[in-house]
Structures are given as C-alpha cells and as structure tokens.
N, C-alpha and C. Protein backbone atom coordinates (compact mmCIF):
# COMPACT_ATOMS: atom_id res chain seq x y z
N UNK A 1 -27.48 -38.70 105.85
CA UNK A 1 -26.65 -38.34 104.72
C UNK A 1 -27.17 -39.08 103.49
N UNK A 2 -27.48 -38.37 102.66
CA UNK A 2 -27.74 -38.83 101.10
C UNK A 2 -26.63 -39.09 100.09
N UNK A 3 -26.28 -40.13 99.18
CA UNK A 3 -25.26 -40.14 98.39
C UNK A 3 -25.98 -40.79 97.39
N UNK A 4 -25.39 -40.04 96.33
CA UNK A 4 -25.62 -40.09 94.72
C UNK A 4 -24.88 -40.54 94.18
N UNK A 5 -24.96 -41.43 93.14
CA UNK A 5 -23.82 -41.67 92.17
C UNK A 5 -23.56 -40.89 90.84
N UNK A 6 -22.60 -41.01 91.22
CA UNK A 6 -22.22 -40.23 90.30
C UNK A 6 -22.23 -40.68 88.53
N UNK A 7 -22.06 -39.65 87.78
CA UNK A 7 -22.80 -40.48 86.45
C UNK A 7 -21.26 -38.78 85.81
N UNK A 8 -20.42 -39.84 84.61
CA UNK A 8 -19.94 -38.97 83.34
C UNK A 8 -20.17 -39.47 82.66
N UNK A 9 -20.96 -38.35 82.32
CA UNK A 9 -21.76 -38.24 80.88
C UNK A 9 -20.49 -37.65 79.56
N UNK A 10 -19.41 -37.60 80.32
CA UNK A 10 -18.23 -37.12 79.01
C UNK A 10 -16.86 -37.34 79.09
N UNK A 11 -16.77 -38.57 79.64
CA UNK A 11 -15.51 -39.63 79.65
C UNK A 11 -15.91 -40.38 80.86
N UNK A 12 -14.51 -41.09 80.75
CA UNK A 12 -14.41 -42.38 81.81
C UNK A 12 -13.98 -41.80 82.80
N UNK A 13 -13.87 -41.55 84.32
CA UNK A 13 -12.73 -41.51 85.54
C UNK A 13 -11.63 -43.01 85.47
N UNK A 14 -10.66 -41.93 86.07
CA UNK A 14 -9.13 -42.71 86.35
C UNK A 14 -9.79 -43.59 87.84
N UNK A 15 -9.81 -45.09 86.92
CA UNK A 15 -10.48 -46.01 88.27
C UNK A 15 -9.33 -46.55 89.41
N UNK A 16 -8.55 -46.46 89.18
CA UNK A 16 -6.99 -46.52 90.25
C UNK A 16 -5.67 -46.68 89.30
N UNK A 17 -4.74 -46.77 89.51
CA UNK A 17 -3.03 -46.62 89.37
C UNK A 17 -2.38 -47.07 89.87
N UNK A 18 -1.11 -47.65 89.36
CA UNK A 18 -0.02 -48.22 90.14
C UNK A 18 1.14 -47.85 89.39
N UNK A 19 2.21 -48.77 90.10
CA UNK A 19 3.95 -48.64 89.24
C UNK A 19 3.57 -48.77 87.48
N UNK A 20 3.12 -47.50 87.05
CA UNK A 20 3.56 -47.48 85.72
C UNK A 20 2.27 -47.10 84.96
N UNK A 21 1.37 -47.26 85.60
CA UNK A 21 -0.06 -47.34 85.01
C UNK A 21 -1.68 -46.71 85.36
N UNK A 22 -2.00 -46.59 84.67
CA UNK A 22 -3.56 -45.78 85.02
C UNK A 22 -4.68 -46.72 84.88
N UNK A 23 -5.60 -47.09 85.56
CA UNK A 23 -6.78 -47.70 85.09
C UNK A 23 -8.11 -47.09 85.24
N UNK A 24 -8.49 -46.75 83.48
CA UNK A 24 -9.65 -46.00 82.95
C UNK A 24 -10.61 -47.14 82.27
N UNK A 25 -11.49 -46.94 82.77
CA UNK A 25 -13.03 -47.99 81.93
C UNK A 25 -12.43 -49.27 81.83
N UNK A 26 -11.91 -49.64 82.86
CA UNK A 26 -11.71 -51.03 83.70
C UNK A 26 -10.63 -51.32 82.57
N UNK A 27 -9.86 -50.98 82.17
CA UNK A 27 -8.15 -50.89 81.38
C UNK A 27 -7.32 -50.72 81.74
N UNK A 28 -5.95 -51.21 81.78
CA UNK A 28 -5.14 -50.34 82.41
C UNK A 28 -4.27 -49.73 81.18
N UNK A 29 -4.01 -48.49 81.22
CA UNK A 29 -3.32 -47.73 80.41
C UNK A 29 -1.20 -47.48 80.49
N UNK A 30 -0.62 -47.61 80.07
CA UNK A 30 0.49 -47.41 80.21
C UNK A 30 0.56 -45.81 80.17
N UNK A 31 1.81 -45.23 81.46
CA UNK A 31 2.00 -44.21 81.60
C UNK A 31 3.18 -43.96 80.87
N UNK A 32 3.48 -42.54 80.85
CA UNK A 32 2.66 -41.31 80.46
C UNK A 32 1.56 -41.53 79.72
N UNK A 33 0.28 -40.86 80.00
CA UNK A 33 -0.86 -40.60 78.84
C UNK A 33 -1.78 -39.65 79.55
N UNK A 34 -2.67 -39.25 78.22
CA UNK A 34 -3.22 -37.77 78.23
C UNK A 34 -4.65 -38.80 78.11
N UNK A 35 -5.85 -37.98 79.13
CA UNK A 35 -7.23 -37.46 78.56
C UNK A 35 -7.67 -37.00 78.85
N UNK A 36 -7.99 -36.86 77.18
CA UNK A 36 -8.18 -35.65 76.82
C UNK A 36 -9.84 -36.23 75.86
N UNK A 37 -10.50 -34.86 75.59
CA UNK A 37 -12.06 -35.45 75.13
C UNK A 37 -12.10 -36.06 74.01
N UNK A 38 -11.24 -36.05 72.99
CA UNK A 38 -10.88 -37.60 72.18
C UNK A 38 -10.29 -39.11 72.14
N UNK A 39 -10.21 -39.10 73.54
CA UNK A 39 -10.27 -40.35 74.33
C UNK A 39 -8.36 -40.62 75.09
N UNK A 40 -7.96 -41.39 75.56
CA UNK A 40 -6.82 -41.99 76.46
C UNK A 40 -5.77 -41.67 74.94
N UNK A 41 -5.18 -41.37 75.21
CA UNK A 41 -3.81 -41.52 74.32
C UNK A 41 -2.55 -41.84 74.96
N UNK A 42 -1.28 -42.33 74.57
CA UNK A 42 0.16 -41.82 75.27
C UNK A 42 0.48 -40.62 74.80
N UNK A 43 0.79 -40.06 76.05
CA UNK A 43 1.93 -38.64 75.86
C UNK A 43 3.61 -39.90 76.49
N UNK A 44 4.03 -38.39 75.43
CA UNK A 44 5.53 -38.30 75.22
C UNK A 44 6.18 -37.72 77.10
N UNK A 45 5.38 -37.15 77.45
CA UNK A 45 5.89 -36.35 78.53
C UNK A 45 5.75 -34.91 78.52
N UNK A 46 6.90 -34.77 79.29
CA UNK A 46 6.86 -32.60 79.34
C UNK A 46 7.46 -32.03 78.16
N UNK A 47 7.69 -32.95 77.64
CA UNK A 47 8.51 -32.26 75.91
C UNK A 47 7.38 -32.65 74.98
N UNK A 48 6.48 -33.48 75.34
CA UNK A 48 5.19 -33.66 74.26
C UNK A 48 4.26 -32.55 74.38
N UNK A 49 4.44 -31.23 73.51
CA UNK A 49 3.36 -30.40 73.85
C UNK A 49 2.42 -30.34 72.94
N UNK A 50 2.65 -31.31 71.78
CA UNK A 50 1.54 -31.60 70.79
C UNK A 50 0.48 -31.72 70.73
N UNK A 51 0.66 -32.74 71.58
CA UNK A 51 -0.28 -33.39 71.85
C UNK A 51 -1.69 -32.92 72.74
N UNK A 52 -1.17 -32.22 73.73
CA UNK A 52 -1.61 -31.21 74.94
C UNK A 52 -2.27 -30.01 74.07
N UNK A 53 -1.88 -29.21 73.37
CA UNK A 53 -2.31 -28.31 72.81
C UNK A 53 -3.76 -28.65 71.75
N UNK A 54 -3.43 -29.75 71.09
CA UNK A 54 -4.28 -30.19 70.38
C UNK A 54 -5.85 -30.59 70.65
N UNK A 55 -5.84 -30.37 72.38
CA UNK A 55 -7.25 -30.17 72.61
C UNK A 55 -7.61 -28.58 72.28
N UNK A 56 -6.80 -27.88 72.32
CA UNK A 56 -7.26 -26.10 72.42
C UNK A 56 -8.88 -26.69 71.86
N UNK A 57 -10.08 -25.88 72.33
CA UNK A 57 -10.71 -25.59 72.26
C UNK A 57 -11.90 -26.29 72.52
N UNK A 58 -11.45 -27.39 73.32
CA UNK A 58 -11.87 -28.08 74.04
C UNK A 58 -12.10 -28.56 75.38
N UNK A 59 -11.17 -28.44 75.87
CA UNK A 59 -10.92 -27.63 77.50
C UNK A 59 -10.67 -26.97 77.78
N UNK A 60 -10.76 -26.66 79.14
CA UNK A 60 -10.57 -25.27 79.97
C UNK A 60 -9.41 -25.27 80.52
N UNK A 61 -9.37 -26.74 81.39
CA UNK A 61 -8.47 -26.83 82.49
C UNK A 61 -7.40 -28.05 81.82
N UNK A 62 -6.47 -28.11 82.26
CA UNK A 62 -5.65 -29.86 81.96
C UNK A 62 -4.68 -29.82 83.55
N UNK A 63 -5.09 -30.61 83.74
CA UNK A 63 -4.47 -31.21 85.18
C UNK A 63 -3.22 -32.33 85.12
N UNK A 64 -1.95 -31.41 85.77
CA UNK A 64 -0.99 -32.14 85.16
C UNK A 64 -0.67 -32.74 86.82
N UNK A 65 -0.57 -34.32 86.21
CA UNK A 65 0.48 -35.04 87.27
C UNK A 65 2.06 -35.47 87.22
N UNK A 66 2.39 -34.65 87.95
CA UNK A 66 3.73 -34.84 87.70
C UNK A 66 4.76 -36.36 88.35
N UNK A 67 3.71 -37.17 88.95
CA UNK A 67 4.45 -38.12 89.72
C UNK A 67 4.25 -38.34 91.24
N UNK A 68 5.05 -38.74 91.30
CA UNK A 68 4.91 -38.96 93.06
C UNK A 68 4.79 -37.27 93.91
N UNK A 69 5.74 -36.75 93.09
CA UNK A 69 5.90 -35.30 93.70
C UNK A 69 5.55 -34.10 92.69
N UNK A 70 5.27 -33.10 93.26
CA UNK A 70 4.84 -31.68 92.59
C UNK A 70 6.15 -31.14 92.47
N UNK A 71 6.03 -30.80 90.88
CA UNK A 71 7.34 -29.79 89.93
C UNK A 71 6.81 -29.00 89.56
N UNK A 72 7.66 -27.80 88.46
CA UNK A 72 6.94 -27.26 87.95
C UNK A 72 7.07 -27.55 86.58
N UNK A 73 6.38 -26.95 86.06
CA UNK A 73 5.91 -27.21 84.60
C UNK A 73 7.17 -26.54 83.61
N UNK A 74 7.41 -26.96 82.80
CA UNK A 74 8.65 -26.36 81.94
C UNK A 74 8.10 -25.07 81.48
N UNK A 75 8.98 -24.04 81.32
CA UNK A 75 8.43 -22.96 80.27
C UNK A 75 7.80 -22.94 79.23
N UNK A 76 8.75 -23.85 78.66
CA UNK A 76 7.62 -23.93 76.76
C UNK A 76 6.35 -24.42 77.14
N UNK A 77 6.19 -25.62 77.78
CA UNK A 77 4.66 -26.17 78.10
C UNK A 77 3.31 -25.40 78.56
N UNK A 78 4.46 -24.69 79.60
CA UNK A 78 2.97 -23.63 80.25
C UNK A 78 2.92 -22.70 79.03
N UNK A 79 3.79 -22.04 78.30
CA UNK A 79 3.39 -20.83 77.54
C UNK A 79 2.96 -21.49 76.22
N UNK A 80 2.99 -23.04 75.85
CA UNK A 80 2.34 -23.05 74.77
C UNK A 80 0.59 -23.35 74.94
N UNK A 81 0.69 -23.68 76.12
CA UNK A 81 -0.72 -24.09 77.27
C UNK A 81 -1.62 -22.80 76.77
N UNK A 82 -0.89 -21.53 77.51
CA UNK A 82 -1.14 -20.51 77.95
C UNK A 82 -1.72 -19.66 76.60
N UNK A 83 -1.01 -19.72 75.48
CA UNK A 83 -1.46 -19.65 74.15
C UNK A 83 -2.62 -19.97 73.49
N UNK A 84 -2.98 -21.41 74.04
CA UNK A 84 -3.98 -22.24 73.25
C UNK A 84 -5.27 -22.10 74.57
N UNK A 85 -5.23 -20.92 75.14
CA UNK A 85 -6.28 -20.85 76.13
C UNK A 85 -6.43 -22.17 76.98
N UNK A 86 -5.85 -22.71 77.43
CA UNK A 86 -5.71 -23.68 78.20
C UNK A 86 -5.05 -23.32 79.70
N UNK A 87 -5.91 -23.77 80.54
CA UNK A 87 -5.54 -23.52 81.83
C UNK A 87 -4.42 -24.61 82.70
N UNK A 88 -3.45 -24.45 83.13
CA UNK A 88 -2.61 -25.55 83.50
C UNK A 88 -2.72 -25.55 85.30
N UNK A 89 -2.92 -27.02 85.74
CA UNK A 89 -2.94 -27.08 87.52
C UNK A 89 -2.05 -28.25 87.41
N UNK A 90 -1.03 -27.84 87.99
CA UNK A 90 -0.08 -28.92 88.41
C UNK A 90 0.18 -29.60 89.78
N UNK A 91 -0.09 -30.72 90.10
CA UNK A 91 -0.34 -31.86 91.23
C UNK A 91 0.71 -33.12 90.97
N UNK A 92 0.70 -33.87 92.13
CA UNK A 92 1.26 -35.06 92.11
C UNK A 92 0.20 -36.04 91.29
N UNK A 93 0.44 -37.13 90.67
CA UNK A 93 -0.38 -37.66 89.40
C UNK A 93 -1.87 -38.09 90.57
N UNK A 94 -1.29 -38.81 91.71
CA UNK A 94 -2.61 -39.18 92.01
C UNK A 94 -3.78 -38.14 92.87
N UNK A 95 -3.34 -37.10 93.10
CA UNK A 95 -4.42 -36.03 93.39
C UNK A 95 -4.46 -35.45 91.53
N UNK A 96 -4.33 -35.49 90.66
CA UNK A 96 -4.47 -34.74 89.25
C UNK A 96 -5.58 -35.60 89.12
N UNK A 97 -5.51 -37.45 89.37
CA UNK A 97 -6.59 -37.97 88.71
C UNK A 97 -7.81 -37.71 89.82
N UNK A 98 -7.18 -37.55 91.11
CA UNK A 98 -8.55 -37.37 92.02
C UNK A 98 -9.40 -36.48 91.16
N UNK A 99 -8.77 -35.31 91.44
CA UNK A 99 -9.14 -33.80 90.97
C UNK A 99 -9.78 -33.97 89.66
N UNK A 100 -9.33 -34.57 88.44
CA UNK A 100 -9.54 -35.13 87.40
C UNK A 100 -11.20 -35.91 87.62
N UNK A 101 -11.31 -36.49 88.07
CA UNK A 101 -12.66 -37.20 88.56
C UNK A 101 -13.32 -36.33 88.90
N UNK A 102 -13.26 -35.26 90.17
CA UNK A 102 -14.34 -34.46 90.59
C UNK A 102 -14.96 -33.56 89.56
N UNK A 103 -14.11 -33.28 88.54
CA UNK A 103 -14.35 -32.02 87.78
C UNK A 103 -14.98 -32.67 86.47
N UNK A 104 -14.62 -33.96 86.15
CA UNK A 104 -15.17 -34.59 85.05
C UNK A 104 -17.01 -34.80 85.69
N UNK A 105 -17.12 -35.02 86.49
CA UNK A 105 -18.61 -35.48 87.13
C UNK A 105 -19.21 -34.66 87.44
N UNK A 106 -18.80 -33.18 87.53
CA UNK A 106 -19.16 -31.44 87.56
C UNK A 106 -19.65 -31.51 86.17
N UNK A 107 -19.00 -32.29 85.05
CA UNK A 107 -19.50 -31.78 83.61
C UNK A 107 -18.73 -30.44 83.08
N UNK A 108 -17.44 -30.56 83.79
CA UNK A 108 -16.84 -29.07 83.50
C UNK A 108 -15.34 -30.01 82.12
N UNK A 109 -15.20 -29.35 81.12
CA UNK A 109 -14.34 -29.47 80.33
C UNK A 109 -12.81 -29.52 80.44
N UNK A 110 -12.33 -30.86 80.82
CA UNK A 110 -11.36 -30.81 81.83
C UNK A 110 -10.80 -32.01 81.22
N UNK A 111 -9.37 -32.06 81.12
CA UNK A 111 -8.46 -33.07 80.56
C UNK A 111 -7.27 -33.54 81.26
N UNK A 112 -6.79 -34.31 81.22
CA UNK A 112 -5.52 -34.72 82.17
C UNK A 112 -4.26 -35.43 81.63
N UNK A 113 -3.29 -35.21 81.94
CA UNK A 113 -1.78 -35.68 81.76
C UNK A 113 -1.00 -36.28 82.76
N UNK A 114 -0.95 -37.68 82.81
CA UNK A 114 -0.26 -37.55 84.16
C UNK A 114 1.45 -38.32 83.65
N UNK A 115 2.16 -38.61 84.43
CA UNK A 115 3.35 -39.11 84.30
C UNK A 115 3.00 -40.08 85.54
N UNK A 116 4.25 -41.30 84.86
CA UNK A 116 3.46 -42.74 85.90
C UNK A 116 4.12 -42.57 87.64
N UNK A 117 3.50 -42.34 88.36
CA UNK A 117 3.50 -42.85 90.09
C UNK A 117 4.66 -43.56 90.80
C-alpha cells in the first residue's frame, strides 16, 4: 500500500474539535463558524444566511454540520442556498468536517458551516 500526503493548496482542513470548538491551522476557532474561501469566520447559525450566501460564486458545495445529530436545514436557508447556486449537504458537524477535508484535498470548491459538537 502506497500513501500520499496530502497537500491543500486552497485552505486549511478542520485539524480536530471539541465542546465548543474547531481546530483549523493549529487554532482553535469558536463555534458556530463558516469556511468559506475567504478564510474562518463566525456564523450566527441557521438564521445567519448572510453570511453563507456571500460565497455565491465561489463554491459549489457548503457542508452543513448540524451538531451532534443530523436536522434539517430551515426553509429560508436552503432556498436562499438554492438561489445563490450553492449546493447544500447536511451532516452531523464532525462527518461535515471529515467530508469537508476530503473534498478540500480533491481541490473541489467546497465550504463549510458547522454548529459546535
């Protein structure tokens, strides 16, 4: 078996998480927060769709973590998503950042939201 390392060339991966928090490029970030390809921000949550939208045209996909457990996405969020050509996959936060990692190291245009664990 051969293994490669992996190399993003267009952000950081979510390096682990705990009660409350994300850790990106050896930081830990306070949850809720979005990234997105202008770097880590806080989101507001499922009522922050500002923020989320404001990549339009920059990603494809945004991978939402909803927490410990899988919900669904509010109406306004997905249809303002859905508007701004943005694709929505909704997961529990720590498969969003897995998933989040694989697709960032694909080089595929991909952003994430999670809510804290």
């Amino acid at each position: 078996m051969r293994l490669n390392e992996v190399s993003y060339s267009e952000g950081a991966p979510v390096e682990g998480y705990g009660p409350g928090f994300f850790r990106i490029g050896g930081e830990p970030h306070p949850a809720p927060l979005a990234v997105l390809p202008d770097g880590i921000t806080p989101w507001g949550g499922l009522d922050d769709i500002a923020t989320l939208v404001a990549a339009k045209g920059k990603i494809d996909i945004l991978l939402v973590g909803m927490g410990s457990e899988i919900a669904h996405l509010p109406h306004a969020l997905r249809s303002a998503l859905e508007s701004a050509g943005i694709g929505a996959e909704v997961m529990s936060s720590p498969q969003a950042c897995r998933t989040y990692n694989v697709l960032l190291g694909e080089g595929r245009r991909v952003g994430l939201a999670v809510l804290p664990v």
